[in-house]
PDB file of N, CA and C in Angstrom:
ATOM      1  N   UNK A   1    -153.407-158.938-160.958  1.00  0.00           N
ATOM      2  CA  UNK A   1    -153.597-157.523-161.214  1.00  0.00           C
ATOM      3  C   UNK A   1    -154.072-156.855-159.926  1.00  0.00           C
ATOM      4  N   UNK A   2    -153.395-155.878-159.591  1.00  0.00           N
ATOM      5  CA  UNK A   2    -154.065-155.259-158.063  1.00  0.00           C
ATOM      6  C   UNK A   2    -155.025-154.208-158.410  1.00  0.00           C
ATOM      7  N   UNK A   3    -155.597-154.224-157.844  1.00  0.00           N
ATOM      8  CA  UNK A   3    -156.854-153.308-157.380  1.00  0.00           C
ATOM      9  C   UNK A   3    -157.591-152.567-156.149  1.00  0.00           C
ATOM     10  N   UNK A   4    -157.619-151.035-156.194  1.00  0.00           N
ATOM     11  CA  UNK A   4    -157.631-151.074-154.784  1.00  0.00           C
ATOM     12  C   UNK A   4    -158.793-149.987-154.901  1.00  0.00           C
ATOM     13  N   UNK A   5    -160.225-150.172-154.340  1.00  0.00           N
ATOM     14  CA  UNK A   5    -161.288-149.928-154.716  1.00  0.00           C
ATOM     15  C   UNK A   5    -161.915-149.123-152.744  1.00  0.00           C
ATOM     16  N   UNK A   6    -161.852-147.929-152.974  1.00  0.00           N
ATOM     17  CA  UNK A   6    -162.317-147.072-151.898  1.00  0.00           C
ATOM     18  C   UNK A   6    -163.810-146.855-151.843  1.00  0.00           C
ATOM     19  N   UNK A   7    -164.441-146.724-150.486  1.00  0.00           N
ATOM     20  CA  UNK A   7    -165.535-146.193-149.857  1.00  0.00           C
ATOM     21  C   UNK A   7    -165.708-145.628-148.576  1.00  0.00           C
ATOM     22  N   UNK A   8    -166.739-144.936-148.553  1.00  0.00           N
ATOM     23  CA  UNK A   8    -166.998-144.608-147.620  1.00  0.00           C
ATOM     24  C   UNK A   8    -167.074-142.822-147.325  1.00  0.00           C
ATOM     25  N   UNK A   9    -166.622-142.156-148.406  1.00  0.00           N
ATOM     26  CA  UNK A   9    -166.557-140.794-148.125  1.00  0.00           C
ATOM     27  C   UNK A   9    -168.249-140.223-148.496  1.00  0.00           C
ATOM     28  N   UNK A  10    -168.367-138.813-148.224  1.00  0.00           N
ATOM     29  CA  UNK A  10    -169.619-138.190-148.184  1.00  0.00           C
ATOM     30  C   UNK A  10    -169.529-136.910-147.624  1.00  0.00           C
ATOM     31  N   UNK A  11    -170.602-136.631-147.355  1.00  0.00           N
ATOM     32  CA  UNK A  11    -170.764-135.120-146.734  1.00  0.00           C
ATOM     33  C   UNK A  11    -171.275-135.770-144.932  1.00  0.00           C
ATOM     34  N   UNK A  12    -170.028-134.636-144.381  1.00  0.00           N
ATOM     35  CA  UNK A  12    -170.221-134.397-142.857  1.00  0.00           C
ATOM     36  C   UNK A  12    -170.065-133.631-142.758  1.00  0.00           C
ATOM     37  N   UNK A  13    -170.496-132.832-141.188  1.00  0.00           N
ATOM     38  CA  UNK A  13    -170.288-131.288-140.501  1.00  0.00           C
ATOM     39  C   UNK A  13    -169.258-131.303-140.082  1.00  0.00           C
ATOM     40  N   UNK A  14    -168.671-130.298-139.865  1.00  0.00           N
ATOM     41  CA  UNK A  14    -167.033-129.872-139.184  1.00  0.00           C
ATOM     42  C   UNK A  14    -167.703-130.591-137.894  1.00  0.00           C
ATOM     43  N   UNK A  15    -166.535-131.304-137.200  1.00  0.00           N
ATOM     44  CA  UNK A  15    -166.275-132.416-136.135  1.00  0.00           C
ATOM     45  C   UNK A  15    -167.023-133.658-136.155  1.00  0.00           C
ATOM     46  N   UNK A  16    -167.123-133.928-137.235  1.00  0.00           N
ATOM     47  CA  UNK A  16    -167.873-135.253-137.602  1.00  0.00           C
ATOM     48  C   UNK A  16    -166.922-136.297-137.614  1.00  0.00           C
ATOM     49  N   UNK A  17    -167.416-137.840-138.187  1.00  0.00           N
ATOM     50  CA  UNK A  17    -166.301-138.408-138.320  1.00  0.00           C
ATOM     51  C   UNK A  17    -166.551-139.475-139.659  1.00  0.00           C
ATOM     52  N   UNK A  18    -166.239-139.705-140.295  1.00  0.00           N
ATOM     53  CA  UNK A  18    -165.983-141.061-141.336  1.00  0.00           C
ATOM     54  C   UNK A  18    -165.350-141.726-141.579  1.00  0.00           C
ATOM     55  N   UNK A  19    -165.293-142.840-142.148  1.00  0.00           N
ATOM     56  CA  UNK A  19    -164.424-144.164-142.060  1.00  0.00           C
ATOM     57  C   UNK A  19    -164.086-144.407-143.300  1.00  0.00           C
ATOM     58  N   UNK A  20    -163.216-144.200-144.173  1.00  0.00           N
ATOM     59  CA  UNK A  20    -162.962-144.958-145.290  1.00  0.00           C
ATOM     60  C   UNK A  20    -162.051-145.887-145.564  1.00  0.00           C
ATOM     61  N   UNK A  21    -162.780-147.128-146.066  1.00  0.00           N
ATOM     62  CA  UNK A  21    -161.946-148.113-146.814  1.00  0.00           C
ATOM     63  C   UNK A  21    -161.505-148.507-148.058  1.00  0.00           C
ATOM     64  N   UNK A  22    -160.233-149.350-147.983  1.00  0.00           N
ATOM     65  CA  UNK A  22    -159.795-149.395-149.272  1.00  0.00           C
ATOM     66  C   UNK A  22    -159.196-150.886-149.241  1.00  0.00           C
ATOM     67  N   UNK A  23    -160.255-151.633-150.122  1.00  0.00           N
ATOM     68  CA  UNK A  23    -160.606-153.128-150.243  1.00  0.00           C
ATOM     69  C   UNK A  23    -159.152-153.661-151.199  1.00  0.00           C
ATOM     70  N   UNK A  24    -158.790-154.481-151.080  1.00  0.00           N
ATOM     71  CA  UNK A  24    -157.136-154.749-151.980  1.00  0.00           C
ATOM     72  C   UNK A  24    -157.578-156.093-152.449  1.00  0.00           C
ATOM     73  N   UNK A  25    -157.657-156.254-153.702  1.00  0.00           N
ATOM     74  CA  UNK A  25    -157.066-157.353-154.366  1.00  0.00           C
ATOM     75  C   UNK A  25    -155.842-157.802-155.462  1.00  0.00           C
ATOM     76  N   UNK A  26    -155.155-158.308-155.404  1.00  0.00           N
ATOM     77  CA  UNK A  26    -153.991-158.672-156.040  1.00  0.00           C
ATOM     78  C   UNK A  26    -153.094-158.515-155.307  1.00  0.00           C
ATOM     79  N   UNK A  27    -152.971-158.489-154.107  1.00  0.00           N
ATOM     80  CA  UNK A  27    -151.932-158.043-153.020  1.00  0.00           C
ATOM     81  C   UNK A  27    -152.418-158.267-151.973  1.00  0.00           C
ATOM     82  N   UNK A  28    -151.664-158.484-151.123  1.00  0.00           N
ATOM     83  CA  UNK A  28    -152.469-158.550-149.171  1.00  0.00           C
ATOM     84  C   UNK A  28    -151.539-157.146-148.596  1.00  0.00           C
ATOM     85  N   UNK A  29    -153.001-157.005-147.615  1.00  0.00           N
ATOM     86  CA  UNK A  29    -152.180-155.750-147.487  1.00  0.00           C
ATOM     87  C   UNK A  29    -151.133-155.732-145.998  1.00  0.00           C
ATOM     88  N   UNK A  30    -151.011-156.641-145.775  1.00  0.00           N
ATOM     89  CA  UNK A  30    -149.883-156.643-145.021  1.00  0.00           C
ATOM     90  C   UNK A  30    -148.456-156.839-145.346  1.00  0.00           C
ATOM     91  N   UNK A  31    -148.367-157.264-146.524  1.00  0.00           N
ATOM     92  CA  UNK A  31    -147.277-157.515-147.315  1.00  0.00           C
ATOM     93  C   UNK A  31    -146.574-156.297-147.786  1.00  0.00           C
ATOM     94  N   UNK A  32    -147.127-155.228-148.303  1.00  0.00           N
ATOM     95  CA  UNK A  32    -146.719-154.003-148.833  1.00  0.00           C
ATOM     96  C   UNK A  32    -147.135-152.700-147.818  1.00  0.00           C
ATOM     97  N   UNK A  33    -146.373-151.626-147.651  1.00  0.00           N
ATOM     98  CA  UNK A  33    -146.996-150.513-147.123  1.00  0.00           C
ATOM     99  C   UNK A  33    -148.279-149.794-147.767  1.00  0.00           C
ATOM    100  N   UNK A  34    -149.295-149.612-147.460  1.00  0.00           N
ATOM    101  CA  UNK A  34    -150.566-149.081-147.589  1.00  0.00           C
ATOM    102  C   UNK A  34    -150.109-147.644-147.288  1.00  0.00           C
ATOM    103  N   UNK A  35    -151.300-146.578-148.171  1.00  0.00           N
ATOM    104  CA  UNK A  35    -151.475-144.861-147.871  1.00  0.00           C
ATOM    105  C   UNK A  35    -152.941-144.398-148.608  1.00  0.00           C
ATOM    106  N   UNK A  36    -152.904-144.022-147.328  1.00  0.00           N
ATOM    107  CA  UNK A  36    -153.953-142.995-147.991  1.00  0.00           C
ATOM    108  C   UNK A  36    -153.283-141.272-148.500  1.00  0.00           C
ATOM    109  N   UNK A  37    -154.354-140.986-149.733  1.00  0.00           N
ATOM    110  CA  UNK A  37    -153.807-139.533-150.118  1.00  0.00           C
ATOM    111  C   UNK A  37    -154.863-139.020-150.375  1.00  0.00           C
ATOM    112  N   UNK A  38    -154.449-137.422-150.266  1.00  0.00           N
ATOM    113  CA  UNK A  38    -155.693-136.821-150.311  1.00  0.00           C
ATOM    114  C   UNK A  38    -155.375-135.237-151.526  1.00  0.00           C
ATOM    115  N   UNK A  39    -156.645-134.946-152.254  1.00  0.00           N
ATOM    116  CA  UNK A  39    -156.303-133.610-153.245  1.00  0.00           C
ATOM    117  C   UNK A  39    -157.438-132.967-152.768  1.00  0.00           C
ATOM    118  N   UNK A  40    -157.567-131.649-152.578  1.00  0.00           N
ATOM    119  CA  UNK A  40    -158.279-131.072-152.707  1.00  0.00           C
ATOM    120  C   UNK A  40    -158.135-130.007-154.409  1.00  0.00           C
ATOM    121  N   UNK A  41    -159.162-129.520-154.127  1.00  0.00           N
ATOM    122  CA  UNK A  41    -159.454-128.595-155.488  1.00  0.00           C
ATOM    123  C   UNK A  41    -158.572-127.951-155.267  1.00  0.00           C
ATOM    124  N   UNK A  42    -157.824-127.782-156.751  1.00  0.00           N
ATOM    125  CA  UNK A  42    -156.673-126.982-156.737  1.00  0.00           C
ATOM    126  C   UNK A  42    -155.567-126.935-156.330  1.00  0.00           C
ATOM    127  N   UNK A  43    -154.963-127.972-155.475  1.00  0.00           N
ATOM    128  CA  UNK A  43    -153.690-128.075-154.654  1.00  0.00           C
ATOM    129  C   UNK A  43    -153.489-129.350-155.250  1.00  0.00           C
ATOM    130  N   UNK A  44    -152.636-130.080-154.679  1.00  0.00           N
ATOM    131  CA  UNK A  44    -151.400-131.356-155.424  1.00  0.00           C
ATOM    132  C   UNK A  44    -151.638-132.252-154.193  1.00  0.00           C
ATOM    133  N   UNK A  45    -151.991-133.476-154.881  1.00  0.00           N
ATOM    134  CA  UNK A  45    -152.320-134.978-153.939  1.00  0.00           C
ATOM    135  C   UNK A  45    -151.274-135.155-152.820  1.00  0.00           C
ATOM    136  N   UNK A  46    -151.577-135.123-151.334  1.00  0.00           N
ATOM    137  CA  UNK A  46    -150.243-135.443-150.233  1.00  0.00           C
ATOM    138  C   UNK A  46    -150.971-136.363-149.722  1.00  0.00           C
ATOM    139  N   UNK A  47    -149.651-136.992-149.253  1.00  0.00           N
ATOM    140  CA  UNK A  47    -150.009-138.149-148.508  1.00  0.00           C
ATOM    141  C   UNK A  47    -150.680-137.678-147.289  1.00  0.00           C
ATOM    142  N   UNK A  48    -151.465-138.919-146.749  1.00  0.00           N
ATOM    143  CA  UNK A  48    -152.630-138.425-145.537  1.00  0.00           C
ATOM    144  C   UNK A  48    -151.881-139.559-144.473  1.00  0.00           C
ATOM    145  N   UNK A  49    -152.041-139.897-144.748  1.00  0.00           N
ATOM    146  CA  UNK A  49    -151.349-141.234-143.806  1.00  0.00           C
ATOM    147  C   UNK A  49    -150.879-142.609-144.541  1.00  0.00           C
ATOM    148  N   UNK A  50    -149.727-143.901-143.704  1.00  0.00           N
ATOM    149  CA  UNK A  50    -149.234-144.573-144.364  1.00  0.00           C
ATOM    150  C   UNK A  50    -148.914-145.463-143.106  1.00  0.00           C
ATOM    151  N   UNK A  51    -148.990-146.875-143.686  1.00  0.00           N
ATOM    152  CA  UNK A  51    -149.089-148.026-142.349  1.00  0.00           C
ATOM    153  C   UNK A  51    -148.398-149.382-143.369  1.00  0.00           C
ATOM    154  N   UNK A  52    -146.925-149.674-143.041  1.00  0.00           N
ATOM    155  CA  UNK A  52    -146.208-149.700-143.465  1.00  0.00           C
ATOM    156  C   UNK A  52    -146.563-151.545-142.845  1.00  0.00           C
ATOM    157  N   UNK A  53    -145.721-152.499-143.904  1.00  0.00           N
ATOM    158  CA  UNK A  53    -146.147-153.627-143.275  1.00  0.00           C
ATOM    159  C   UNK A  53    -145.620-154.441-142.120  1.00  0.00           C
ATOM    160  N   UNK A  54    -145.247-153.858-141.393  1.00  0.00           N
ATOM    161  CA  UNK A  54    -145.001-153.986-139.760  1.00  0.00           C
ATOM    162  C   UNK A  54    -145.940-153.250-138.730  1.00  0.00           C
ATOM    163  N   UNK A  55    -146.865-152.668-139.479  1.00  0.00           N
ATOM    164  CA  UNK A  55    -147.824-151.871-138.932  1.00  0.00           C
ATOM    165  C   UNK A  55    -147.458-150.449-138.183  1.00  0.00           C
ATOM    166  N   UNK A  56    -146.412-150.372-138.463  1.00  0.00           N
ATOM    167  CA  UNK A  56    -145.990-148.807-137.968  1.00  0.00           C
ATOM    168  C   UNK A  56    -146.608-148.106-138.958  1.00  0.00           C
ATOM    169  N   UNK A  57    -146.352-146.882-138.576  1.00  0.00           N
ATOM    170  CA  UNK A  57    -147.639-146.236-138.939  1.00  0.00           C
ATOM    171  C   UNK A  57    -146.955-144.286-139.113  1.00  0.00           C
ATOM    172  N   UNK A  58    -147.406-143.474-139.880  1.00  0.00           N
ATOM    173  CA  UNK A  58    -146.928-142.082-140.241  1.00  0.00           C
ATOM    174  C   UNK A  58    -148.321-141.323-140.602  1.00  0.00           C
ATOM    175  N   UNK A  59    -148.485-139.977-140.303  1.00  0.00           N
ATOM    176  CA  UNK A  59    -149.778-139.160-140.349  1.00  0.00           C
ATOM    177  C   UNK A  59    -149.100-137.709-141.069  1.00  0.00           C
ATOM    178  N   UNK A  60    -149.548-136.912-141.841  1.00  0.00           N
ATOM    179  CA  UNK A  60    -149.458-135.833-141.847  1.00  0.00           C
ATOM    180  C   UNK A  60    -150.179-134.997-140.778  1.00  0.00           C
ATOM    181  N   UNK A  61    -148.996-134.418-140.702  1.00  0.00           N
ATOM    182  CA  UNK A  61    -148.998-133.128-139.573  1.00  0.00           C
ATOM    183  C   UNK A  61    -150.490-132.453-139.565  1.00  0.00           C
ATOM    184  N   UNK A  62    -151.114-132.130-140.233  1.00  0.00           N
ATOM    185  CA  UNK A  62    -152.462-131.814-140.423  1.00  0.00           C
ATOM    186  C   UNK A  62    -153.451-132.324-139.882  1.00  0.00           C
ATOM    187  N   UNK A  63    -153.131-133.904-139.902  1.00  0.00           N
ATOM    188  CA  UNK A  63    -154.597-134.645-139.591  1.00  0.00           C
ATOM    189  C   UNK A  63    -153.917-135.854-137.974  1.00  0.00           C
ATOM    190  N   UNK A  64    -152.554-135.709-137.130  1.00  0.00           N
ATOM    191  CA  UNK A  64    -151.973-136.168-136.320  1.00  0.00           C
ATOM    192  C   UNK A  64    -152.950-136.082-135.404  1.00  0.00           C
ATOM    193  N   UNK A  65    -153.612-136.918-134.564  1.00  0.00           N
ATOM    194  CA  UNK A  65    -154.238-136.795-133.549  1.00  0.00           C
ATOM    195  C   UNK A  65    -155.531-137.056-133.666  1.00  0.00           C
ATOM    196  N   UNK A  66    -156.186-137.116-135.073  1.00  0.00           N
ATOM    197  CA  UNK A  66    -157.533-137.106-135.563  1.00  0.00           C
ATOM    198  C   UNK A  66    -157.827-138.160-136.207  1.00  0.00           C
ATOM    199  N   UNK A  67    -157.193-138.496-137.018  1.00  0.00           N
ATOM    200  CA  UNK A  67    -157.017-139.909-138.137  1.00  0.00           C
ATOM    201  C   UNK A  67    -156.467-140.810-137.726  1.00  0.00           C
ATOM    202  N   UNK A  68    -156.840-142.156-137.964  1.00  0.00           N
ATOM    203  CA  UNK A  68    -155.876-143.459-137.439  1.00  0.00           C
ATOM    204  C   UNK A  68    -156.249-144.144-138.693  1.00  0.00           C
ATOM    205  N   UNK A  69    -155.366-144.561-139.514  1.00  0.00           N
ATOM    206  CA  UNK A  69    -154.873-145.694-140.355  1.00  0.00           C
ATOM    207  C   UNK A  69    -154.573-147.389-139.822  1.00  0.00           C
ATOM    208  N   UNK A  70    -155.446-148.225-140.413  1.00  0.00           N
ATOM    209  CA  UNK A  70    -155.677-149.427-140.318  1.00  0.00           C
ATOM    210  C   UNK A  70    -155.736-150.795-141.116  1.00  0.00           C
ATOM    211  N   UNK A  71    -155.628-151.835-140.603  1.00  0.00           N
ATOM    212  CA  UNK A  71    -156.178-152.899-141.088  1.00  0.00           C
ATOM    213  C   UNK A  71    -157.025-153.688-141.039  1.00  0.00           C
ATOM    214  N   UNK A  72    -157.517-154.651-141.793  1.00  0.00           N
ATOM    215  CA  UNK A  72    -158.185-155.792-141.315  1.00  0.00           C
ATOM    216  C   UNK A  72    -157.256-157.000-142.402  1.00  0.00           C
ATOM    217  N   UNK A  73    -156.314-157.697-141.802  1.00  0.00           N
ATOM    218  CA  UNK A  73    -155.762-158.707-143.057  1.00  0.00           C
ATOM    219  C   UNK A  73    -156.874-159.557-143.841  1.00  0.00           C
ATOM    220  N   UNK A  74    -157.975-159.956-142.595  1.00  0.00           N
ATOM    221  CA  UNK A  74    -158.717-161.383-143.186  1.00  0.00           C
ATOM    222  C   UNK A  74    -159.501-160.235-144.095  1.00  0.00           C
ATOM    223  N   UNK A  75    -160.022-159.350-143.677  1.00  0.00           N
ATOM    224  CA  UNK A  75    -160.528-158.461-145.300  1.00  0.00           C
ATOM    225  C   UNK A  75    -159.935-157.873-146.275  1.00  0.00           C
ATOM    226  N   UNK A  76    -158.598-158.143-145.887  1.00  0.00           N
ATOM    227  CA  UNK A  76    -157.672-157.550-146.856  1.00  0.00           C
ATOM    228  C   UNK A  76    -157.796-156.152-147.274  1.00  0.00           C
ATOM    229  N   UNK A  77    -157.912-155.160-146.093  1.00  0.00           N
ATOM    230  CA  UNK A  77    -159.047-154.110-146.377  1.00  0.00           C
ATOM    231  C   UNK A  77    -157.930-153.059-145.435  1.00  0.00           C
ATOM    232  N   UNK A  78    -157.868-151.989-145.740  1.00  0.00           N
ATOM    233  CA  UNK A  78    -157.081-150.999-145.347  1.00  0.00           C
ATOM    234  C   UNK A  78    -158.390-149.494-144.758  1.00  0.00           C
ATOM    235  N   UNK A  79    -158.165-149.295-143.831  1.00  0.00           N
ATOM    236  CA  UNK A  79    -159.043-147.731-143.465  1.00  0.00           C
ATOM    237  C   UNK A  79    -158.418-147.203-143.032  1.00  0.00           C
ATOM    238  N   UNK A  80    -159.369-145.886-143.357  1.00  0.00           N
ATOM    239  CA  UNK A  80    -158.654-144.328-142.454  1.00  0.00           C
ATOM    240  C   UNK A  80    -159.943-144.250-141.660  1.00  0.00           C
ATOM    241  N   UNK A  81    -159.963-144.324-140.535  1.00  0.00           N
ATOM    242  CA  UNK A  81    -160.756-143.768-139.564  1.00  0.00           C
ATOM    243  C   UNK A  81    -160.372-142.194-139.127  1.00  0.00           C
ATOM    244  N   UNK A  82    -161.505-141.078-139.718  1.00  0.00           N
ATOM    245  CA  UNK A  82    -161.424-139.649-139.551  1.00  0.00           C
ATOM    246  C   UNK A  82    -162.226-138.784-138.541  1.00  0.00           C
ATOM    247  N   UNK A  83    -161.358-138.232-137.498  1.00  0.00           N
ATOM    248  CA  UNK A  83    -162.490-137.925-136.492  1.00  0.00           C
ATOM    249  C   UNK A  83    -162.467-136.523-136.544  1.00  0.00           C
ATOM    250  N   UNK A  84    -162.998-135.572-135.787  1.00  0.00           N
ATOM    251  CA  UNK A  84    -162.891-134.061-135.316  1.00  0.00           C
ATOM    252  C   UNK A  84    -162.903-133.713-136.804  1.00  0.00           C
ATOM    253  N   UNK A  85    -163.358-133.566-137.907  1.00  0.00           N
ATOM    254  CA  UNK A  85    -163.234-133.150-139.487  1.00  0.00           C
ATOM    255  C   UNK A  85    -163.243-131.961-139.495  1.00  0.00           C
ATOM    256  N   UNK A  86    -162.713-131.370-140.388  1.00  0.00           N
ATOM    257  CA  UNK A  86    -162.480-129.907-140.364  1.00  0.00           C
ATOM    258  C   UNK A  86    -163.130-129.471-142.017  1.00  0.00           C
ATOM    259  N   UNK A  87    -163.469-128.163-142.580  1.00  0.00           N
ATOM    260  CA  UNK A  87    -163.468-127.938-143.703  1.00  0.00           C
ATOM    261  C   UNK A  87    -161.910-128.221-144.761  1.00  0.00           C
ATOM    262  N   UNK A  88    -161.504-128.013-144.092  1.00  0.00           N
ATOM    263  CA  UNK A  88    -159.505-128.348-144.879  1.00  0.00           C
ATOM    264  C   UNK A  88    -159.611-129.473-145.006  1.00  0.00           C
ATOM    265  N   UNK A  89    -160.538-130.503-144.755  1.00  0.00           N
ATOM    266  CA  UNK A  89    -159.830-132.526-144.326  1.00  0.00           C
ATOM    267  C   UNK A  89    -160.957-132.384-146.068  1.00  0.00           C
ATOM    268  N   UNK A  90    -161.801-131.565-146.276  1.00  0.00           N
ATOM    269  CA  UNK A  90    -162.763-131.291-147.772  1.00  0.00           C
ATOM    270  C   UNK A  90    -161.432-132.015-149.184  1.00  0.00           C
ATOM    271  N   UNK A  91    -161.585-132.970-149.578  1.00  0.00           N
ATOM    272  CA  UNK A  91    -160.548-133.837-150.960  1.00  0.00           C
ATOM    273  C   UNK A  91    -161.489-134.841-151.041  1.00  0.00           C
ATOM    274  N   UNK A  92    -160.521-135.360-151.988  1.00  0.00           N
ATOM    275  CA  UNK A  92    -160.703-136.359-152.611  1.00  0.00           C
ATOM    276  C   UNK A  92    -159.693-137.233-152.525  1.00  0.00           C
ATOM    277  N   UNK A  93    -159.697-138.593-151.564  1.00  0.00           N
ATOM    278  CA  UNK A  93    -159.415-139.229-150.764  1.00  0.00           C
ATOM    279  C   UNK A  93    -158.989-140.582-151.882  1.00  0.00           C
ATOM    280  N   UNK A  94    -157.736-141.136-151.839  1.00  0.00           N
ATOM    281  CA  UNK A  94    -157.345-142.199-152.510  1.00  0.00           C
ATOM    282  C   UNK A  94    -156.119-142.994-151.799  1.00  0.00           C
ATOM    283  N   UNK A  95    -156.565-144.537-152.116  1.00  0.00           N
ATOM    284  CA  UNK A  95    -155.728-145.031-151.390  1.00  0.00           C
ATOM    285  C   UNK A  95    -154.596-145.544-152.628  1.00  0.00           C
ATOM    286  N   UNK A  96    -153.452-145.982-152.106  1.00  0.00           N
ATOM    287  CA  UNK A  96    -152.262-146.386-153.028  1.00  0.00           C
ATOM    288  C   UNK A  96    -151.538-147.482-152.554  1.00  0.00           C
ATOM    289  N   UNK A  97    -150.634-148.100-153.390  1.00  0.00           N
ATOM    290  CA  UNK A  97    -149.683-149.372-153.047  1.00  0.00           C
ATOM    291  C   UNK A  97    -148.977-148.969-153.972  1.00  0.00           C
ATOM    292  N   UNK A  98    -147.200-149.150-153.615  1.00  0.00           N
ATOM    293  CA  UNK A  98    -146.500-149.466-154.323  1.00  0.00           C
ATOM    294  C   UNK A  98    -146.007-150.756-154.643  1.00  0.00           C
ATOM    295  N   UNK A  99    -146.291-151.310-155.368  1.00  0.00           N
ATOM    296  CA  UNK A  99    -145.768-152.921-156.038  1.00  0.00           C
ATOM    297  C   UNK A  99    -145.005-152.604-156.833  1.00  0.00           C
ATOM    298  N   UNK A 100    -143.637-152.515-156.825  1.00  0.00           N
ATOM    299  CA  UNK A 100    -142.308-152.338-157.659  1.00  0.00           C
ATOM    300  C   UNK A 100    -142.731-153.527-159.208  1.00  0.00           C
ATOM    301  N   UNK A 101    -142.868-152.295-160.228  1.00  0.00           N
ATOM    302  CA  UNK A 101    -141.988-151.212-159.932  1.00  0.00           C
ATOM    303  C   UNK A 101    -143.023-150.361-160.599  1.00  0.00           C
ATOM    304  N   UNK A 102    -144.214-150.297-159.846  1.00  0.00           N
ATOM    305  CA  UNK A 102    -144.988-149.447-160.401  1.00  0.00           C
ATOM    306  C   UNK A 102    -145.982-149.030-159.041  1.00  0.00           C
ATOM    307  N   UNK A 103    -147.072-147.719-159.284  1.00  0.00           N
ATOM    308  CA  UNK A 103    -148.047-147.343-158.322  1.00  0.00           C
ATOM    309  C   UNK A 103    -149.662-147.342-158.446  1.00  0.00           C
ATOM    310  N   UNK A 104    -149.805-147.996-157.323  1.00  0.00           N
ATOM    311  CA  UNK A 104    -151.020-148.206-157.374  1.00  0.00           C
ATOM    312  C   UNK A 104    -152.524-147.450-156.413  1.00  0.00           C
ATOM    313  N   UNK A 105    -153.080-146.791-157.405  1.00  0.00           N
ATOM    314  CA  UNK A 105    -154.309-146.471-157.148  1.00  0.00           C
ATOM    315  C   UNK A 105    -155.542-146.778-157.340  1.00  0.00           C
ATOM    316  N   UNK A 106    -156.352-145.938-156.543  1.00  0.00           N
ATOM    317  CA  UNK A 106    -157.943-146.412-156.322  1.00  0.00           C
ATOM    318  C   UNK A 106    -158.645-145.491-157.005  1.00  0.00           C
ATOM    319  N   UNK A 107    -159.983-145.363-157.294  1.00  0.00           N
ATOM    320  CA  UNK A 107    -160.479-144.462-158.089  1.00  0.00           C
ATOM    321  C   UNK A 107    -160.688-143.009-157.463  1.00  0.00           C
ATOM    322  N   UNK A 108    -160.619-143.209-156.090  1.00  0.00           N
ATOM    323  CA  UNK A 108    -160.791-141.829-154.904  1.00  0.00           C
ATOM    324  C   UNK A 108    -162.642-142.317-154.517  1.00  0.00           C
ATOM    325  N   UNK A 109    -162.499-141.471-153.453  1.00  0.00           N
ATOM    326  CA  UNK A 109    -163.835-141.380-152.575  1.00  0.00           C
ATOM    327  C   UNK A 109    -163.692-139.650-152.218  1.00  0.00           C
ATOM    328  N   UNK A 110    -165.259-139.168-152.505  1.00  0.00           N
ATOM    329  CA  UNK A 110    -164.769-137.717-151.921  1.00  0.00           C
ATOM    330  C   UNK A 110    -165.405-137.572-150.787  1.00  0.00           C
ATOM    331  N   UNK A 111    -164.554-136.607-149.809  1.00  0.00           N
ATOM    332  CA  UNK A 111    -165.283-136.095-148.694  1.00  0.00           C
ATOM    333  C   UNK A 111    -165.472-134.633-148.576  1.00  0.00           C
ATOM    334  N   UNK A 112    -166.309-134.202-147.999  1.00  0.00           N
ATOM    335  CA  UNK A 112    -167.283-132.934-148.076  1.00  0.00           C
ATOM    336  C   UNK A 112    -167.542-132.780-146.801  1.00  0.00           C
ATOM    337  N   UNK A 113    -166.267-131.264-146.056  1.00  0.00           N
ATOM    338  CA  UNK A 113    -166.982-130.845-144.570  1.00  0.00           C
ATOM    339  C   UNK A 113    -167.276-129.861-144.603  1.00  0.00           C
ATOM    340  N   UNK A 114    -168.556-129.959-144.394  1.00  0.00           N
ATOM    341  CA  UNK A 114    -169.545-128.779-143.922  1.00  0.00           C
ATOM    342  C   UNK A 114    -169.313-127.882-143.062  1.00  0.00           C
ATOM    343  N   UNK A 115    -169.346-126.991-142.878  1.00  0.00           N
ATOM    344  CA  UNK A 115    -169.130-125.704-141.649  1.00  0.00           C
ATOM    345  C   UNK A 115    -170.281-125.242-141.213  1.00  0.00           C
TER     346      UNK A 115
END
């Protein structure tokens, strides 16, 4: 059964930075493409970034230059490292796997930028 269990979000000031992870069991995460997604209040969950299992790697245009998406295999552990934060980067942060033929989520982590 996979499971993919996030931390690390909170409250920071605009240009802060946080790290969130997203711990995988029932899957390794090098095997499947990993993503993070993000909702804020009121708008519709987009993808934030995605690190595909060759380790290439895709960012939304929004957060390109600021965010880096990662691994650790032996932790089986997926992060978004978030730098320069803005009030807009303000969601609720979830990571996902697709394991055909279904999708898999985490419960979310929220983040909160301060101005």
């Amino acid at each position: 059964q996979v499971q993919l269990v996030e931390s690390g979000g909170g409250l920071v000031q605009v240009g802060g930075s946080l790290r969130l992870s997203c711990a995988a069991s029932g899957l390794t995460v090098d095997s499947y493409a990993m993503d993070w997604f993000r909702q804020a209040p009121g708008k519709q969950r987009e993808v934030v970034a995605t690190l595909d299992r060759w380790g290439g790697t895709n960012y939304a245009d929004s957060v390109k230059g600021r965010f880096t998406i990662s691994r650790d295999n032996a932790k089986n552990t997926v992060y978004l490292q978030m730098d320069s934060l803005k009030p807009d980067d303000t969601a609720d942060y979830y990571c996902h796997a697709y394991v055909r033929p279904r999708n898999y989520w985490g419960q979310g982590t929220q983040v909160t930028v301060s101005s």
